[in-house]
N, C-alpha and C. Protein backbone atom coordinates (compact mmCIF):
# COMPACT_ATOMS: atom_id res chain seq x y z
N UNK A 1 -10.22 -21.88 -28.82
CA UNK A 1 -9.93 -22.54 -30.07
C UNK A 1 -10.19 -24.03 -29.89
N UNK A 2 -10.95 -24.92 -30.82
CA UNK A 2 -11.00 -26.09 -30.50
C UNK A 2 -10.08 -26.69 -31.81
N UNK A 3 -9.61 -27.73 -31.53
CA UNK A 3 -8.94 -28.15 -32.26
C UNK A 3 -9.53 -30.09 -32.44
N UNK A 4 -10.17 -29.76 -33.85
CA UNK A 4 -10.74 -31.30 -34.08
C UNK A 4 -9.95 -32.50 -33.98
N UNK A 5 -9.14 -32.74 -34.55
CA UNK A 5 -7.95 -33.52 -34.65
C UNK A 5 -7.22 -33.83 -33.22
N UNK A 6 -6.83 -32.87 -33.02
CA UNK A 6 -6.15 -33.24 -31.36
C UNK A 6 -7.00 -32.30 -30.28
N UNK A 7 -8.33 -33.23 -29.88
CA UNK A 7 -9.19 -32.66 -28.91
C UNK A 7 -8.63 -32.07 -27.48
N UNK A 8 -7.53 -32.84 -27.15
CA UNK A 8 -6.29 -32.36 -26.02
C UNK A 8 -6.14 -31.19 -25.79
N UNK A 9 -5.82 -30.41 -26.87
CA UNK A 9 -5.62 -28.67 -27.12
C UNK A 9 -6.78 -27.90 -27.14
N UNK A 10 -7.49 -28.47 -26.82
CA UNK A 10 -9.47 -27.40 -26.95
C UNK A 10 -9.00 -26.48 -25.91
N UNK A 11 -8.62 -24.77 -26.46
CA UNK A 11 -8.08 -24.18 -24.99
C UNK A 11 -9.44 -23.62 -24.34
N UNK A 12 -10.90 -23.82 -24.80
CA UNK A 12 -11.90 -23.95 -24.19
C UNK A 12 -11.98 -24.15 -22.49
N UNK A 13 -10.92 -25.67 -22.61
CA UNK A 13 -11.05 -26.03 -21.01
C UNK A 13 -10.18 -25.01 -20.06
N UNK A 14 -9.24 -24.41 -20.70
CA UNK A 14 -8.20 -23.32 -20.09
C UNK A 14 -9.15 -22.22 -19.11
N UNK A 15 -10.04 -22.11 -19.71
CA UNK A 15 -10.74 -20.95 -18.94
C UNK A 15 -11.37 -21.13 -17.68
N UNK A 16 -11.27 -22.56 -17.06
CA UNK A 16 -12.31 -22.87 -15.99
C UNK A 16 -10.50 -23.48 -14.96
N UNK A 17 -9.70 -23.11 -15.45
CA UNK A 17 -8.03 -23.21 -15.09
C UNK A 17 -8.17 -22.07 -14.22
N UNK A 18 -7.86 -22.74 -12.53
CA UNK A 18 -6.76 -21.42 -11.53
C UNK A 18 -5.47 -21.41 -11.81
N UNK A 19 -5.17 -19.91 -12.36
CA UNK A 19 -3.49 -20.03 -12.37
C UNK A 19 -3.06 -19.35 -11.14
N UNK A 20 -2.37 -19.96 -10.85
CA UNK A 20 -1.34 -19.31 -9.54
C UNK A 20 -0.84 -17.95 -9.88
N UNK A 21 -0.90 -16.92 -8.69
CA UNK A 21 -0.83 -15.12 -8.24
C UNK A 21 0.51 -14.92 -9.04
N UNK A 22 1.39 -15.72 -9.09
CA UNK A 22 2.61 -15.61 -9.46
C UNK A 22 2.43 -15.98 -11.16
N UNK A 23 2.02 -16.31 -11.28
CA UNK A 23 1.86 -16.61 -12.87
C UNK A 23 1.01 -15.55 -13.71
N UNK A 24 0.24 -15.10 -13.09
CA UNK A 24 -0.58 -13.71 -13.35
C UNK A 24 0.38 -12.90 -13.63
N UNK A 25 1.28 -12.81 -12.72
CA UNK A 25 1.93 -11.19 -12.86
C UNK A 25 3.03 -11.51 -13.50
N UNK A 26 3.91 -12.42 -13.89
CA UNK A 26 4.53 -13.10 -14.21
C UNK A 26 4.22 -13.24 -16.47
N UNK A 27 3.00 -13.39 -16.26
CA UNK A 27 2.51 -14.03 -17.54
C UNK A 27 1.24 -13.35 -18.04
N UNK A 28 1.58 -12.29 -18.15
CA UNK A 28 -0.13 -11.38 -18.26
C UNK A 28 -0.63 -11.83 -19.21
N UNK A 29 0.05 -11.75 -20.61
CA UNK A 29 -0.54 -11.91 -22.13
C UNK A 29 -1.17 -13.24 -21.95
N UNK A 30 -0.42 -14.30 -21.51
CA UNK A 30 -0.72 -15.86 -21.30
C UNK A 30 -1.68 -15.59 -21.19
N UNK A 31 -2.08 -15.06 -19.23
CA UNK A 31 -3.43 -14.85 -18.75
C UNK A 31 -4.77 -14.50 -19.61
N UNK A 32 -4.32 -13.08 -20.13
CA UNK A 32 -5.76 -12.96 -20.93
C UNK A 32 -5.92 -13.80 -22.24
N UNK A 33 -4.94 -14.85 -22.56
CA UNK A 33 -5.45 -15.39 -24.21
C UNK A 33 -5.94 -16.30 -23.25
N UNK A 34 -5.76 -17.36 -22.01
CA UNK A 34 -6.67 -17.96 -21.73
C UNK A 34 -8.18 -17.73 -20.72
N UNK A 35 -8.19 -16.36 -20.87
CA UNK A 35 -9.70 -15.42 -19.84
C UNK A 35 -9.09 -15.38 -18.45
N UNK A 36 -7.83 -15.12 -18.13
CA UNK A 36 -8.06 -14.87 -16.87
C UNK A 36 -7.94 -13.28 -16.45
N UNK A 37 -7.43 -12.98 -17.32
CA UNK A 37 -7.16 -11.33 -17.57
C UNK A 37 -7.86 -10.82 -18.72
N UNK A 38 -8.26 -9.17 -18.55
CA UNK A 38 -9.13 -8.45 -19.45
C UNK A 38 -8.27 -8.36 -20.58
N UNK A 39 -8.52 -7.71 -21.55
CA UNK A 39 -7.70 -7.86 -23.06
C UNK A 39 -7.01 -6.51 -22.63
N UNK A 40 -5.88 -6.35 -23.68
CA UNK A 40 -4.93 -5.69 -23.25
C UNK A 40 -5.53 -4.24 -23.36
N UNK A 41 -6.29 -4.00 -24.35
CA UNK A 41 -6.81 -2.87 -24.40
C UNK A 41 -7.72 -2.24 -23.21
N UNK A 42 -7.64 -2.97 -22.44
CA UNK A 42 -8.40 -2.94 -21.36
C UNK A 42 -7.25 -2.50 -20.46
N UNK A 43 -6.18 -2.47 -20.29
CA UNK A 43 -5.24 -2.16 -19.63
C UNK A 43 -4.68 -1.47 -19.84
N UNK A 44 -4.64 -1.30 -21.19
CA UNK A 44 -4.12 0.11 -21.98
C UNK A 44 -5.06 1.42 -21.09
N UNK A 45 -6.09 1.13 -21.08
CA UNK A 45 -7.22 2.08 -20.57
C UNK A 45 -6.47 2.51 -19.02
N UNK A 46 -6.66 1.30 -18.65
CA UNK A 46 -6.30 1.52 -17.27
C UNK A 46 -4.91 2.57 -16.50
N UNK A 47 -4.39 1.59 -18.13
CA UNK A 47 -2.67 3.19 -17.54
C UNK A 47 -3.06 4.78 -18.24
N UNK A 48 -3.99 4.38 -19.10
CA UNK A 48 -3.98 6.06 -19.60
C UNK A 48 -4.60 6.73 -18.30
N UNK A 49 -5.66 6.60 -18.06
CA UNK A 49 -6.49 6.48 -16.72
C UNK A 49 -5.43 7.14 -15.61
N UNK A 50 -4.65 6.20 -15.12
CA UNK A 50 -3.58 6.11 -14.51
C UNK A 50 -2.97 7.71 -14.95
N UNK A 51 -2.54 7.64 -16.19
CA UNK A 51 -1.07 8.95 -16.42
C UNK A 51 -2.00 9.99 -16.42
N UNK A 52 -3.14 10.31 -16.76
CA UNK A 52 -4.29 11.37 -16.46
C UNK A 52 -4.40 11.90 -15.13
N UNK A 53 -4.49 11.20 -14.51
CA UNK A 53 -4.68 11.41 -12.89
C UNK A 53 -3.34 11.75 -12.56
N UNK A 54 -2.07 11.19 -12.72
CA UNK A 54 -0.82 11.85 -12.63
C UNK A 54 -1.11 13.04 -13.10
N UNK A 55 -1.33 13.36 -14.13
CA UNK A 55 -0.98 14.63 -15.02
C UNK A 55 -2.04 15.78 -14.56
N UNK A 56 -3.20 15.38 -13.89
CA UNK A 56 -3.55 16.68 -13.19
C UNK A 56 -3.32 16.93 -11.75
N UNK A 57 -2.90 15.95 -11.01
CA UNK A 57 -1.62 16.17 -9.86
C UNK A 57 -0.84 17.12 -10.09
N UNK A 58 0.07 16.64 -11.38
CA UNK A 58 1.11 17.61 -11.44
C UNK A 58 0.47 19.04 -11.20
N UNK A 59 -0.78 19.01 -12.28
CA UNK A 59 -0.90 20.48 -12.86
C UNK A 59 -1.41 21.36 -11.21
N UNK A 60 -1.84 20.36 -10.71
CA UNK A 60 -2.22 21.40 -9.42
C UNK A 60 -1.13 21.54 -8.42
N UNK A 61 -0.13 20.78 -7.85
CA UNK A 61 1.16 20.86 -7.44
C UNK A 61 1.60 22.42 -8.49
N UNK A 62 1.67 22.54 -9.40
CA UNK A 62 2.53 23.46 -10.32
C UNK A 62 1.65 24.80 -10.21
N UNK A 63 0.34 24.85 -10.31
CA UNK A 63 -0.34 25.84 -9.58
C UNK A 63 -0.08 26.29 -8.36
N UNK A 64 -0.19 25.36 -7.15
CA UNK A 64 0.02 25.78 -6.21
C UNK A 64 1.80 26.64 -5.94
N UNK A 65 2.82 25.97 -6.67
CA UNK A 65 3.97 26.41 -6.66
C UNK A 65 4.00 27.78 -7.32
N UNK A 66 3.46 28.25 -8.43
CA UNK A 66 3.24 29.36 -8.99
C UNK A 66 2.32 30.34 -7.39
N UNK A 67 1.91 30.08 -7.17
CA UNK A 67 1.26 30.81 -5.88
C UNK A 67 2.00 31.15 -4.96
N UNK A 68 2.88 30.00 -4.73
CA UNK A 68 3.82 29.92 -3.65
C UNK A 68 4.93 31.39 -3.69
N UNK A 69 5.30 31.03 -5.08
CA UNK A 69 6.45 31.91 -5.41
C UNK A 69 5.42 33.84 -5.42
N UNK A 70 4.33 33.54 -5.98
CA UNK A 70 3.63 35.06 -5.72
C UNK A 70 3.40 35.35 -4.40
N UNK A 71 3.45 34.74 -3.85
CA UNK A 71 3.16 35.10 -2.29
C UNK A 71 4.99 35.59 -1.59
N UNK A 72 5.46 34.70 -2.12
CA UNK A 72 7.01 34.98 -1.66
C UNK A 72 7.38 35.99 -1.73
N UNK A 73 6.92 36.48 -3.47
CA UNK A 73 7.37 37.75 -4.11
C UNK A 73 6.84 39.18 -3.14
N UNK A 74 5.88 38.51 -3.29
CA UNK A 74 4.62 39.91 -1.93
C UNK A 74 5.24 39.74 -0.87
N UNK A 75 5.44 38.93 -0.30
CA UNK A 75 6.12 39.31 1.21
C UNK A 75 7.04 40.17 1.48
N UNK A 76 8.43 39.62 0.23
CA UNK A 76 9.53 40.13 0.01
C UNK A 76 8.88 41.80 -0.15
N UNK A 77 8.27 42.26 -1.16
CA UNK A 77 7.99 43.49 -1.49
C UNK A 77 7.35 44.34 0.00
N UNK A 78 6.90 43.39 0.81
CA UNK A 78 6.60 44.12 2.28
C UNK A 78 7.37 43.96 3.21
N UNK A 79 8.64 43.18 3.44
CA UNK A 79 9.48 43.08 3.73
C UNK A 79 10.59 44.45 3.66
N UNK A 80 10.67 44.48 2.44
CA UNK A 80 11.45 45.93 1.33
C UNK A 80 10.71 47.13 2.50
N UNK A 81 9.56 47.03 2.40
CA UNK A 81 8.94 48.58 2.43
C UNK A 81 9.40 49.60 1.71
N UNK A 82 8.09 50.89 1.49
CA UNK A 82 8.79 51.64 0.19
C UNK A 82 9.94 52.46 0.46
N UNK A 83 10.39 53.11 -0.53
CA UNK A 83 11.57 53.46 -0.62
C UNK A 83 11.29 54.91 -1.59
């Protein structure tokens, strides 16, 4: 944004600004209105991304547990022997 009147505020110059590691994590939104961080939608991405990859973890953990328990079940049933 440049601002004619009070050239001081041109946040133009903000972008060529190091902010300190602590101020990043600290100040995300700050960060990306002055470019040091991607736009939020960009991060939005990143956690869906994120809970996706959780969520087919789970699903194969929960597969494998469904297996687990069929195999249990079969043992048990050879365990038994018939009757």
């Amino acid at each position: 944004m440049v601002d004619n009147e009070n050239p001081e505020y041109d946040t133009r110059a903000l972008r060529d600004f190091a902010l300190p590691q602590d101020f990043l994590v600290v100040y995300p939104s700050a960060c990306w209105l002055v470019g040091q961080l991607e736009p939020p939608n960009f991060e939005l991405k990143l956690v869906n991304e994120e809970i996706e990859a959780n969520i087919q973890i789970t699903r194969e953990i929960l597969s494998d547990t469904v297996k687990c328990t069929e195999l249990e079940a079969a043992l048990a049933a050879i365990k038994k022997g018939p009757h």
